[in-house]
C-alpha atoms as a PDB file:
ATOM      1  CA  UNK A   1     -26.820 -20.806   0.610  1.00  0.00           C
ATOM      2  CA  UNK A   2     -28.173 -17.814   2.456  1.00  0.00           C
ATOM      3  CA  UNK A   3     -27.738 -19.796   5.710  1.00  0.00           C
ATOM      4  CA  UNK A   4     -23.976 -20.811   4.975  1.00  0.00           C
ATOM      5  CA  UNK A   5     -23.329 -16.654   4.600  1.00  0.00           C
ATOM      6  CA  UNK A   6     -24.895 -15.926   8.008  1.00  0.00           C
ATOM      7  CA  UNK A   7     -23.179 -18.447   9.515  1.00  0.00           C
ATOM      8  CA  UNK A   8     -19.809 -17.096   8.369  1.00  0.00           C
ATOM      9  CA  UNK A   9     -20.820 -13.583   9.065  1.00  0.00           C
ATOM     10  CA  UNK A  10     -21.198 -15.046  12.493  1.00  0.00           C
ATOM     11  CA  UNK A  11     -18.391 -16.832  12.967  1.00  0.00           C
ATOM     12  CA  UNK A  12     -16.493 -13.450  11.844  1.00  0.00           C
ATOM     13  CA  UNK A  13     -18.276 -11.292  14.584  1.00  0.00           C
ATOM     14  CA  UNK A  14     -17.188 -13.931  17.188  1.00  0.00           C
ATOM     15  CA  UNK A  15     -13.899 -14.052  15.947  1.00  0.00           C
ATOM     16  CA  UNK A  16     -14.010 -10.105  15.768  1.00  0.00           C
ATOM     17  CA  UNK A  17     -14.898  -9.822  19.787  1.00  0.00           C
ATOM     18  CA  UNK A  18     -12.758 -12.590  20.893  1.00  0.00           C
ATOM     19  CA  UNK A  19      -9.631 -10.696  19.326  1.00  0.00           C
ATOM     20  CA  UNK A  20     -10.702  -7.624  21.182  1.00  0.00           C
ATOM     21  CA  UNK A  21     -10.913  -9.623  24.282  1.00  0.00           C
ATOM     22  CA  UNK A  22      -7.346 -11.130  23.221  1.00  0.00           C
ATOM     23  CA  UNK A  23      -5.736  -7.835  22.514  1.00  0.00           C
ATOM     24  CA  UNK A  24      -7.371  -6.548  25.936  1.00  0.00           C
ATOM     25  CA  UNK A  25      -6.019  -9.120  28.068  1.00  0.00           C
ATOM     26  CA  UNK A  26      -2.893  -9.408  26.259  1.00  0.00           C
ATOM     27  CA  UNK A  27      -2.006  -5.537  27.678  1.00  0.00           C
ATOM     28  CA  UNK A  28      -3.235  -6.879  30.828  1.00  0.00           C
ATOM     29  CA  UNK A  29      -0.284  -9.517  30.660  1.00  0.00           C
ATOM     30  CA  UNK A  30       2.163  -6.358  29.528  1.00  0.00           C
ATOM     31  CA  UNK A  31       1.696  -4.809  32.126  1.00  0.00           C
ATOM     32  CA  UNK A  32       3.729  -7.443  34.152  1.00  0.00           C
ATOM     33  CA  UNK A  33       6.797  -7.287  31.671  1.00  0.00           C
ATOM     34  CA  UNK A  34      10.149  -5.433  32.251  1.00  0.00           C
ATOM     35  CA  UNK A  35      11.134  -5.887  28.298  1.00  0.00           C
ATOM     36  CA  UNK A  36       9.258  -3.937  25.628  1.00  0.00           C
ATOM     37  CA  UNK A  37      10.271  -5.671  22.383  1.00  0.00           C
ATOM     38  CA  UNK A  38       9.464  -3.516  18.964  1.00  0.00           C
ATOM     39  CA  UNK A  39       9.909  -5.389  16.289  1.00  0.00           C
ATOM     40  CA  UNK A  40      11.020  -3.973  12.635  1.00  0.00           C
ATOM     41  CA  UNK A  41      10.413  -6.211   9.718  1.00  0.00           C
ATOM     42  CA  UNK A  42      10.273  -5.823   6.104  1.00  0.00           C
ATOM     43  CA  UNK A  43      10.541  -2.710   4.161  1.00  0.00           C
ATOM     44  CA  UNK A  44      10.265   1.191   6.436  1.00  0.00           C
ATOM     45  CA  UNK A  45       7.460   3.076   5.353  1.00  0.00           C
ATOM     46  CA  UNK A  46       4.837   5.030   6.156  1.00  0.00           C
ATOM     47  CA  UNK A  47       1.456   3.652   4.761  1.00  0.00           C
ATOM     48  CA  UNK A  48       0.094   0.401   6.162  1.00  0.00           C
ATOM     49  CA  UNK A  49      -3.552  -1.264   5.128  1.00  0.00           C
ATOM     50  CA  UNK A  50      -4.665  -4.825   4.736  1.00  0.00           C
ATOM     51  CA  UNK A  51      -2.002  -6.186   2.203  1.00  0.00           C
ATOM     52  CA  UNK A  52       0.911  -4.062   4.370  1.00  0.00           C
ATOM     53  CA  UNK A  53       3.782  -6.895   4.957  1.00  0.00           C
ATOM     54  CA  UNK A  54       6.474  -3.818   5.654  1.00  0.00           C
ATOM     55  CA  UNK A  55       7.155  -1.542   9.021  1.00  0.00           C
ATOM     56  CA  UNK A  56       4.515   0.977   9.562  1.00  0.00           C
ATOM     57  CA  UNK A  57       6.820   4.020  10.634  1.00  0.00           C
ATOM     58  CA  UNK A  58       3.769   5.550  11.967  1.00  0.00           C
ATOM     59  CA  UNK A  59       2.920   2.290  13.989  1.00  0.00           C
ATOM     60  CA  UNK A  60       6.350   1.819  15.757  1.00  0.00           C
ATOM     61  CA  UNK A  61       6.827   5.298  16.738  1.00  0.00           C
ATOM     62  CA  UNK A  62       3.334   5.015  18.362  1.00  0.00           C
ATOM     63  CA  UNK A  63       4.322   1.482  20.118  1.00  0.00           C
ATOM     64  CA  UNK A  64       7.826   3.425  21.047  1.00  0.00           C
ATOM     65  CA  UNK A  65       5.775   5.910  22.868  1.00  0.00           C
ATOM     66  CA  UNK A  66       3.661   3.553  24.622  1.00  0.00           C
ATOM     67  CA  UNK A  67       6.663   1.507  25.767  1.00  0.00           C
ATOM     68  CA  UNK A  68       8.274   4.347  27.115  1.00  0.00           C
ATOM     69  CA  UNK A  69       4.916   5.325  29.123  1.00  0.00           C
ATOM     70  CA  UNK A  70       4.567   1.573  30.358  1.00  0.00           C
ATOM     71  CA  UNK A  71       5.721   1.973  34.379  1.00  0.00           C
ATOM     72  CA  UNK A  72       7.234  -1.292  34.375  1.00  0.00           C
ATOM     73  CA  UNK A  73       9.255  -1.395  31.460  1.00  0.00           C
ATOM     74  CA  UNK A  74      13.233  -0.866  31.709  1.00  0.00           C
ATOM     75  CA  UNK A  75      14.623  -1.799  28.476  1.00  0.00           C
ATOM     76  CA  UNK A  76      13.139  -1.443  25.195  1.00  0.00           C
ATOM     77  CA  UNK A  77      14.582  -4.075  22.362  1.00  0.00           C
ATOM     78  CA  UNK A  78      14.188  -3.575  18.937  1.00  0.00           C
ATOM     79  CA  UNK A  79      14.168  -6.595  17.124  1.00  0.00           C
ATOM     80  CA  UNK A  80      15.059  -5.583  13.471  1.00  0.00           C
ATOM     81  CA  UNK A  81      15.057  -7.532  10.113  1.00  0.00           C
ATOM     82  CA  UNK A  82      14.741  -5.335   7.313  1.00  0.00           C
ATOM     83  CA  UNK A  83      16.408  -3.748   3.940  1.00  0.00           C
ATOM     84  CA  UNK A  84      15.469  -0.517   4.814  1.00  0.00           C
ATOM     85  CA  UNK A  85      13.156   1.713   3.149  1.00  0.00           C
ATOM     86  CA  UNK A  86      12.244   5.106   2.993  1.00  0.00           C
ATOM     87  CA  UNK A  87      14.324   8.209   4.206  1.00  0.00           C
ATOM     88  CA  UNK A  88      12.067  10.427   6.358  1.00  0.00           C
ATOM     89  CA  UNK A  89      10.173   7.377   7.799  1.00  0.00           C
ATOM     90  CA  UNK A  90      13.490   6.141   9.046  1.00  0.00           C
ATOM     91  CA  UNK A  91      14.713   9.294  10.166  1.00  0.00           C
ATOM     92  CA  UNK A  92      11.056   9.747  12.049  1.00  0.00           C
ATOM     93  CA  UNK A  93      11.662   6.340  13.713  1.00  0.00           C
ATOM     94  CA  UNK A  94      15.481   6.800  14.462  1.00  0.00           C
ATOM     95  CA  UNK A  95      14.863  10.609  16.095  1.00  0.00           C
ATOM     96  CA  UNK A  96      12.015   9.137  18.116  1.00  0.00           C
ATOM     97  CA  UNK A  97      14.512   5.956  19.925  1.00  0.00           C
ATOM     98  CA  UNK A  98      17.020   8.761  20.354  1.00  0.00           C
ATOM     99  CA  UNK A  99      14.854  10.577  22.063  1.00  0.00           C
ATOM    100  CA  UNK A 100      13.571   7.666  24.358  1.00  0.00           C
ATOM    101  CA  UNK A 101      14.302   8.605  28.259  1.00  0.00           C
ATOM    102  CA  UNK A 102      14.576   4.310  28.788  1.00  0.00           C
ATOM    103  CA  UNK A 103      17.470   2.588  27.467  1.00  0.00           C
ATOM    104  CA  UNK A 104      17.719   0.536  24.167  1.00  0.00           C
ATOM    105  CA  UNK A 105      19.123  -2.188  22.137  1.00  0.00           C
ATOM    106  CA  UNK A 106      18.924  -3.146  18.559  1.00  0.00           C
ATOM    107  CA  UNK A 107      19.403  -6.671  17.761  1.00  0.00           C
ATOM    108  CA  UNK A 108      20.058  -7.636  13.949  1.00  0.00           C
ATOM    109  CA  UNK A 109      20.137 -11.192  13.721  1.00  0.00           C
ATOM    110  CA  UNK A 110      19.215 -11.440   9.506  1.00  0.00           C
ATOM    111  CA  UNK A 111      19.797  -7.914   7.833  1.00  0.00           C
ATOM    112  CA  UNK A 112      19.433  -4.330   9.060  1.00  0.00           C
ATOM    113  CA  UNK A 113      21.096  -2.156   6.046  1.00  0.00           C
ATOM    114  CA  UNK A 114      20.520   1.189   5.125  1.00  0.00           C
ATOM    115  CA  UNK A 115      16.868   2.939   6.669  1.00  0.00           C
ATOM    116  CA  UNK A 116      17.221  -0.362   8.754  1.00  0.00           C
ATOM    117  CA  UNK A 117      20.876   0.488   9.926  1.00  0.00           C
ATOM    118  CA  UNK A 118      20.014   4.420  10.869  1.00  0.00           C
ATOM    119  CA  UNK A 119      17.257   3.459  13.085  1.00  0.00           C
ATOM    120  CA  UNK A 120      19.243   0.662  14.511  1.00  0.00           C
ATOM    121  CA  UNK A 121      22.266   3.146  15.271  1.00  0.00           C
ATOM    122  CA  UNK A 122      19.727   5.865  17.491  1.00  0.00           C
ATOM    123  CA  UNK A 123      19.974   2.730  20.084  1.00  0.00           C
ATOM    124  CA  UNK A 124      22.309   3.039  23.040  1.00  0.00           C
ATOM    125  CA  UNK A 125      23.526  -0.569  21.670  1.00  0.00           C
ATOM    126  CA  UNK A 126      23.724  -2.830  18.712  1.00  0.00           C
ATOM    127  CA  UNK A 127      24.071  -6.573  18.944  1.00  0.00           C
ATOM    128  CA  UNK A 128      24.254  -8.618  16.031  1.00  0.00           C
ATOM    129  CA  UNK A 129      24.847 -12.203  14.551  1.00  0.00           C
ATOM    130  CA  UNK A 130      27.945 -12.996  13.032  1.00  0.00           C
ATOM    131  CA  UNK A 131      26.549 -13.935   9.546  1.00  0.00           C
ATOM    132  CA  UNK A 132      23.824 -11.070   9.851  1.00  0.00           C
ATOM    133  CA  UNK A 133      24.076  -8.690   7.018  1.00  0.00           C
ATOM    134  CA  UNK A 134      24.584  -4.853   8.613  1.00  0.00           C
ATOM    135  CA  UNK A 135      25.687  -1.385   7.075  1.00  0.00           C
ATOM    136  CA  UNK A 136      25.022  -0.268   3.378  1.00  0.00           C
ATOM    137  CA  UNK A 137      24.802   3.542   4.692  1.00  0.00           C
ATOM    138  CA  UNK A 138      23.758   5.197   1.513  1.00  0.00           C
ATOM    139  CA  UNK A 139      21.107   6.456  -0.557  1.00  0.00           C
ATOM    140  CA  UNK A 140      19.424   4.685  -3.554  1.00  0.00           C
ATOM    141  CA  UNK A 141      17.947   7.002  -6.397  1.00  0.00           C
ATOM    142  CA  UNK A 142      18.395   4.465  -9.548  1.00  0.00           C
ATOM    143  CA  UNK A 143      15.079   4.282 -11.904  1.00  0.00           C
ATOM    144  CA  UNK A 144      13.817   2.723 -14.821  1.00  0.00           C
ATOM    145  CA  UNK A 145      13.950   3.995 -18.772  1.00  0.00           C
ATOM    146  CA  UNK A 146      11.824   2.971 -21.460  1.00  0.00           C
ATOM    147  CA  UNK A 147      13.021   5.789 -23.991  1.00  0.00           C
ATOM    148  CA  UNK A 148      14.776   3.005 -26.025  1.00  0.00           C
ATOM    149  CA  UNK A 149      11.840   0.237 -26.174  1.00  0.00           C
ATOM    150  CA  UNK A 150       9.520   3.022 -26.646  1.00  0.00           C
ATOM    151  CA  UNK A 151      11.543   4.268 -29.815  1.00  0.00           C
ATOM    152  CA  UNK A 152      11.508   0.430 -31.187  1.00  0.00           C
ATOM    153  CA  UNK A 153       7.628   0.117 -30.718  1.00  0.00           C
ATOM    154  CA  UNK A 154       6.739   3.962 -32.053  1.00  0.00           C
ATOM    155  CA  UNK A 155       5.705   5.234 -29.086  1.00  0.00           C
ATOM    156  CA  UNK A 156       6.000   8.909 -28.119  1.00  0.00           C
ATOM    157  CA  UNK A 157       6.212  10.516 -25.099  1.00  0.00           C
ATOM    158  CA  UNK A 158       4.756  13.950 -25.856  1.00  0.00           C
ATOM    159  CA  UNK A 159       6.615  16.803 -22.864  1.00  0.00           C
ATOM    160  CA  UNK A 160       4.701  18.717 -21.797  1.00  0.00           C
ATOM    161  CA  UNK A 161       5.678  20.398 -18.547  1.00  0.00           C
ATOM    162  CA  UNK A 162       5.150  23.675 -16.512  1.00  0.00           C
ATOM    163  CA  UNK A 163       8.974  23.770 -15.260  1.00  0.00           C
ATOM    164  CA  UNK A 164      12.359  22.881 -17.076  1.00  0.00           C
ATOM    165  CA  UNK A 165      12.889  20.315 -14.333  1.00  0.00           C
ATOM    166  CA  UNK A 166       9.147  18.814 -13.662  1.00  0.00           C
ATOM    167  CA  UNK A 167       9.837  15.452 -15.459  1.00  0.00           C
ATOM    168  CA  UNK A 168      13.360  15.190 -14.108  1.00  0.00           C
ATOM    169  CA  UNK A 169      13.911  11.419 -13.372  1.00  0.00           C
ATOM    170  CA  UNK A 170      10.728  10.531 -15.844  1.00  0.00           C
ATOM    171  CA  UNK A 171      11.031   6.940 -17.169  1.00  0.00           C
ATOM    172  CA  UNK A 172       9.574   8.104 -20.488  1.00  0.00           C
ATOM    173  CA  UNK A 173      13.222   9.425 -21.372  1.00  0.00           C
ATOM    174  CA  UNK A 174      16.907   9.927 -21.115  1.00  0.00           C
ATOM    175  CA  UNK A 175      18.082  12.565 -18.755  1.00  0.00           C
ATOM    176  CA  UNK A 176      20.395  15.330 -19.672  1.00  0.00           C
ATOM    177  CA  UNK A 177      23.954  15.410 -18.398  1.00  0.00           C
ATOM    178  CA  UNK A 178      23.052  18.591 -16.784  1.00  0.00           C
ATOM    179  CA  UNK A 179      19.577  16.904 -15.361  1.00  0.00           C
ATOM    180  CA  UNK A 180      22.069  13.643 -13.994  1.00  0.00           C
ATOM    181  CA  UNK A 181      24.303  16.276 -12.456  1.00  0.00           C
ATOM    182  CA  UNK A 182      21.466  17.430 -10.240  1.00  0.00           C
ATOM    183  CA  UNK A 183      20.025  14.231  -9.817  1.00  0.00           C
ATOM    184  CA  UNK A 184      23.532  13.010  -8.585  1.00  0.00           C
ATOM    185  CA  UNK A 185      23.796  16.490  -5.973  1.00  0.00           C
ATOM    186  CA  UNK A 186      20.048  15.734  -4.848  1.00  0.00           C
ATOM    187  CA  UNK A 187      21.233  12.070  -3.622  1.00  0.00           C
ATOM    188  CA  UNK A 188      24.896  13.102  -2.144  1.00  0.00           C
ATOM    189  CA  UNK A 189      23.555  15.870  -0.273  1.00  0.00           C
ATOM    190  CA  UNK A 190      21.117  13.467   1.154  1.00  0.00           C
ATOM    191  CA  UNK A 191      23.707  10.722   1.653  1.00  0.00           C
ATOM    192  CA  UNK A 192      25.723  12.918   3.818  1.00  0.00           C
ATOM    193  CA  UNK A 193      22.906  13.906   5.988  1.00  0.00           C
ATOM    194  CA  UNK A 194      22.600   9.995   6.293  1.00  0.00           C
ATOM    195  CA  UNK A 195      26.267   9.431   6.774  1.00  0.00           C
ATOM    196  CA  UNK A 196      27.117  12.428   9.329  1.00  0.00           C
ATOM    197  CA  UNK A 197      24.148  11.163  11.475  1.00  0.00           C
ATOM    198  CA  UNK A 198      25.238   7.755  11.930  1.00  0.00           C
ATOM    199  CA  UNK A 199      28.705   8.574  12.186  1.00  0.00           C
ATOM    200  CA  UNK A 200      27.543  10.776  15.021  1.00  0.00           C
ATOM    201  CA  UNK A 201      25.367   8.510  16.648  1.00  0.00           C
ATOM    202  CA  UNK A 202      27.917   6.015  17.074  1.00  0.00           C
ATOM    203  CA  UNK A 203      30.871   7.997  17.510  1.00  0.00           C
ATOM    204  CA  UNK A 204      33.117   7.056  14.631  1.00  0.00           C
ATOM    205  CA  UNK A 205      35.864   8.573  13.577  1.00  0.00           C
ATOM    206  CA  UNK A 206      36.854  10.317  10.280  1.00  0.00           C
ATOM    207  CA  UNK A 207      38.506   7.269   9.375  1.00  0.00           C
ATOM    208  CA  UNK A 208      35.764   5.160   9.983  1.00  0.00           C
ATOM    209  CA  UNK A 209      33.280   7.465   8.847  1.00  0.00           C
ATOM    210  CA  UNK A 210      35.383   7.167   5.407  1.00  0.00           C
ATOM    211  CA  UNK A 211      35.169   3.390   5.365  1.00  0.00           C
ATOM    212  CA  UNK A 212      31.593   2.950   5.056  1.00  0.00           C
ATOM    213  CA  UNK A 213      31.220   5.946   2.815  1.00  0.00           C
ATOM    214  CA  UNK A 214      31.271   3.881  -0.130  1.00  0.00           C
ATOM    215  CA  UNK A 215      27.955   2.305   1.522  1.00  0.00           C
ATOM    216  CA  UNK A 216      28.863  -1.238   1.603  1.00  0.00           C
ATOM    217  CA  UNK A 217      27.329  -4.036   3.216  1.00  0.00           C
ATOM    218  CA  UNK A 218      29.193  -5.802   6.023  1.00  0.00           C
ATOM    219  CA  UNK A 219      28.529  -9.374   7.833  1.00  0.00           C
ATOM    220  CA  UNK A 220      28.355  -8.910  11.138  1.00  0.00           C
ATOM    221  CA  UNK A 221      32.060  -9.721  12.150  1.00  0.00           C
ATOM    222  CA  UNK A 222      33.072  -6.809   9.582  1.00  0.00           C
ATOM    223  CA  UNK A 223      30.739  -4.381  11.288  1.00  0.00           C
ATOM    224  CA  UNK A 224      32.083  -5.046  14.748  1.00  0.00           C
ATOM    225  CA  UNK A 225      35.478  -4.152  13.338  1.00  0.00           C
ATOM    226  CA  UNK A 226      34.592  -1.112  11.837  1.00  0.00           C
ATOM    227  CA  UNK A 227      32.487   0.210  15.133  1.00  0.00           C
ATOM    228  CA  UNK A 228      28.921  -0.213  13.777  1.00  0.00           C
ATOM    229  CA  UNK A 229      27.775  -2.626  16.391  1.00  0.00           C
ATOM    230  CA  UNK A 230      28.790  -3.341  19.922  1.00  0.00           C
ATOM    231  CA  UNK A 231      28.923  -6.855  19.957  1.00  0.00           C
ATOM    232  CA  UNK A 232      27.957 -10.387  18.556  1.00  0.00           C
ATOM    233  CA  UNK A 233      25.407 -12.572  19.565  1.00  0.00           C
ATOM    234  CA  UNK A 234      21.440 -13.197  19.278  1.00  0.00           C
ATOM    235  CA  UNK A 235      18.275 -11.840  20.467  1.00  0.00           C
ATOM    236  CA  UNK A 236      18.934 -14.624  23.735  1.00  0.00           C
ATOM    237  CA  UNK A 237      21.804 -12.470  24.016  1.00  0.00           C
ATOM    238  CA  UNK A 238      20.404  -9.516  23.945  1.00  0.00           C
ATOM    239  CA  UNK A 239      18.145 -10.492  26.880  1.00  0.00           C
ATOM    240  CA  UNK A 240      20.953 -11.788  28.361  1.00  0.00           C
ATOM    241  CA  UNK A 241      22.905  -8.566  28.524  1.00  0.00           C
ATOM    242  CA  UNK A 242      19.299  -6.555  29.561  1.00  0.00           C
ATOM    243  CA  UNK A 243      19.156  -9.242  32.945  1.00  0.00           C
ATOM    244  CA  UNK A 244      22.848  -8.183  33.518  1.00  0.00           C
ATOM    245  CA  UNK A 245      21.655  -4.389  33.513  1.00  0.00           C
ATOM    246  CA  UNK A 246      18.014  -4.291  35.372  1.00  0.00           C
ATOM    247  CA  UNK A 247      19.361  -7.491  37.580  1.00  0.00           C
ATOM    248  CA  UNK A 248      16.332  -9.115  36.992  1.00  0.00           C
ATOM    249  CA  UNK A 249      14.878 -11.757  35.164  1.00  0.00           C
ATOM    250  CA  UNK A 250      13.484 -10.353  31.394  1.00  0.00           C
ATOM    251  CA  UNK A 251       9.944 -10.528  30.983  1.00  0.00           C
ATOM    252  CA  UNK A 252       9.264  -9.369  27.386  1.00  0.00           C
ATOM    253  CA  UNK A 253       5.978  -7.816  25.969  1.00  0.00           C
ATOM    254  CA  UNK A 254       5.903  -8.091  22.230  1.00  0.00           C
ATOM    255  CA  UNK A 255       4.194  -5.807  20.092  1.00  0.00           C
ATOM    256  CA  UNK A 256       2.459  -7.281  17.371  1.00  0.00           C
ATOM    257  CA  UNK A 257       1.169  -5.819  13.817  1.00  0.00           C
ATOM    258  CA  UNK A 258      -2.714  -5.342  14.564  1.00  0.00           C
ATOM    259  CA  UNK A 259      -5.438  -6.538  11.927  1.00  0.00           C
ATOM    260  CA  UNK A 260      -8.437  -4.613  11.414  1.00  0.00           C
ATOM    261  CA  UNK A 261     -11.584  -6.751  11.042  1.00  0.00           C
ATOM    262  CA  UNK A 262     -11.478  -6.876   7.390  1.00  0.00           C
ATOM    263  CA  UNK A 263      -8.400  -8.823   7.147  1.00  0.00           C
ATOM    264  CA  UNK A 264     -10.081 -11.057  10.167  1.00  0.00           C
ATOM    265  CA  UNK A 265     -12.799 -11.525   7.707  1.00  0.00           C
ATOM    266  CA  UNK A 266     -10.214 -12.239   4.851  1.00  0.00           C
ATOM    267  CA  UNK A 267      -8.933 -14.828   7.035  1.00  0.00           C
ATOM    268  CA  UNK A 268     -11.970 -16.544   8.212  1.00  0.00           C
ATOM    269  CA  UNK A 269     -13.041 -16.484   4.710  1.00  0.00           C
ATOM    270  CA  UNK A 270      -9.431 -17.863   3.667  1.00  0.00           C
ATOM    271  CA  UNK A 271      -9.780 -20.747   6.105  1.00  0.00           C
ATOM    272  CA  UNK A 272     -13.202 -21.527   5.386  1.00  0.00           C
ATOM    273  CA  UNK A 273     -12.793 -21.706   1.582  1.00  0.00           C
ATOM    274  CA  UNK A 274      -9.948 -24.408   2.377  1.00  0.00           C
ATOM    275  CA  UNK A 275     -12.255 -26.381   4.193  1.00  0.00           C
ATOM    276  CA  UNK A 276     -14.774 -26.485   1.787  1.00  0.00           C
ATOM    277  CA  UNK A 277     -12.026 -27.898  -0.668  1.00  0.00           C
ATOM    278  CA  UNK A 278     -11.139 -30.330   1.882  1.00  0.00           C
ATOM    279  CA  UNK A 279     -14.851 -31.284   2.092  1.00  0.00           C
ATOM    280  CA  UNK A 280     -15.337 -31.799  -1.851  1.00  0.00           C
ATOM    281  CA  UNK A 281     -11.754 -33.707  -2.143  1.00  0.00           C
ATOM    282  CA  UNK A 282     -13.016 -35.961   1.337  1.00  0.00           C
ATOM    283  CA  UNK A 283     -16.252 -36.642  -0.956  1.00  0.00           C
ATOM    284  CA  UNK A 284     -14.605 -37.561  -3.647  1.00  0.00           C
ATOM    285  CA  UNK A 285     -12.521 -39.652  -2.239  1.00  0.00           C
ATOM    286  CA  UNK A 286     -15.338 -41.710  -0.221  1.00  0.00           C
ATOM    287  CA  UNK A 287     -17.361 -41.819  -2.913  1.00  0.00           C
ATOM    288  CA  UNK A 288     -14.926 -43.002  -5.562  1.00  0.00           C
ATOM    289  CA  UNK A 289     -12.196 -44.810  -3.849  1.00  0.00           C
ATOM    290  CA  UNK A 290      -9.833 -42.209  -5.487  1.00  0.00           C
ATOM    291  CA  UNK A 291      -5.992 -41.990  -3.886  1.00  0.00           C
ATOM    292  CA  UNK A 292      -6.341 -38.059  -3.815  1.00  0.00           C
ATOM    293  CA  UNK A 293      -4.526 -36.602  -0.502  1.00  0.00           C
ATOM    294  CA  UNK A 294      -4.024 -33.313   0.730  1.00  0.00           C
ATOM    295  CA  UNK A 295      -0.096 -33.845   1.084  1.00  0.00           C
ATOM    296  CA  UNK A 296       1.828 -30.336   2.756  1.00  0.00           C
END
């Protein structure tokens, strides 16, 4: 037993030094590319760690800055497919593409709503698939109540606070009329921030700055009509328009979510625990004639 745990502590180390090596050479082969391609998936936040599926806003900003300081890149791409997610992390990320000397593009080719759409709109250009799901400029501030299923149950929720407002929002009870007032001012002063900068960043007009007020969604056909992207097409066409503007040939570097070696380890671990499942079921089927099959 001891010896099948060194072994795998082993195997992790290698594993561990030949993603270094991987990641090393893999900047080496950036370093030939003309297309920096940033990819955006899942919900916009800030914190990352093992179990992270969303976008690190923290992450992309940094790979933003290092594709702007890569001499060979021209274009940057953003490659986005995501609901959105929190405010200031998609402000951070839309400020810092706005802010990019190198010319971009935003391609939406499954959804890019809300944080999603804000970041996508600091590009110099938005292309996106006819069926793609774009828009939904507004701010979310709904939450849960238990008050009632507490009161059915017997539970109390005992207030005590240091400021009339503290537990404004709290799930524990009902707000005021005066507290949803507030609430409601809170979110429309921070939908119009929202609403004023995209409208800005894309040029619209009062009248189209009116029609996606109510913060609908749009396919991508509707969004073309109302001015929030440039044109139809696919990531191929994306490319395609980049050769037409550098006059070259794109060669894309992709920046990919890094794993620390603990979630190596998980994986090794993962992978080895399947194996050993596969072993037992191969055994049992030897030994017994059984009909068991691994079947994916």
């Amino acid at each position: 037993m001891e010896r099948n745990w060194k072994s795998l502590i082993a195997i992790a180390v290698v594993i561990w030094i030949l993603s270094v090596i991987i990641s090393s050479s893999s900047q080496i082969e950036g370093s030939n590319a003309n297309v920096a391609v940033i990819p955006i998936n899942g919900p916009i936040g800030e914190t990352g760690g093992i179990y992270s599926t969303g976008a690190n806003a923290n992450d992309i900003i940094s790979e933003l800055n290092k594709a702007e300081e890569m001499p060979n890149i021209k274009y940057i791409l953003i490659d986005i497919n995501s609901p959105g997610g929190m405010p200031v992390d998609s402000e951070r990320i839309f400020k810092k593409i706005k802010s990019l000397d190198k010319p971009t593009i935003a391609v939406i080719e499954d959804i890019g709503t809300s944080g999603a759409y804000w970041i996508a709109s600091g590009a110099k250009r938005i292309i996106a698939s006819k069926v793609s799901i774009v828009g939904s400029v507004g701010v979310l501030g709904s939450y849960l109540s238990f008050s009632g299923l507490m009161n059915k149950y017997g539970i109390n929720y005992n207030r005590l606070v240091s400021g009339e407002y503290k537990d404004i929002g709290s799930p524990f009870r009902n707000m005021t009329p005066e507290e949803k007032k507030i609430y409601q001012e809170r979110l429309n002063l921070m939908d119009s921030y929202f609403l004023n900068s995209v409208a800005e960043s894309r040029n619209l007009t009062e009248a189209e700055r009116k029609n996606i007020s109510s913060a609908l969604f749009y396919t991508g056909s509707q969004a073309l009509k109302l001015h929030l992207i440039d044109a139809l097409g696919t990531y191929e066409d994306a490319l395609n328009y980049i050769k037409n503007k550098i006059n070259e040939t794109p060669e894309t570097y992709t920046f990919q979510k890094k794993k620390d070696f603990l979630s190596r380890l998980m994986d090794v671990s993962s992978k080895n625990s399947f194996l050993l499942g596969y072993g037992i079921g191969e055994a049992m089927r030897t030994e017994k004639g059984s009909s068991i099959s691994l079947i994916s």
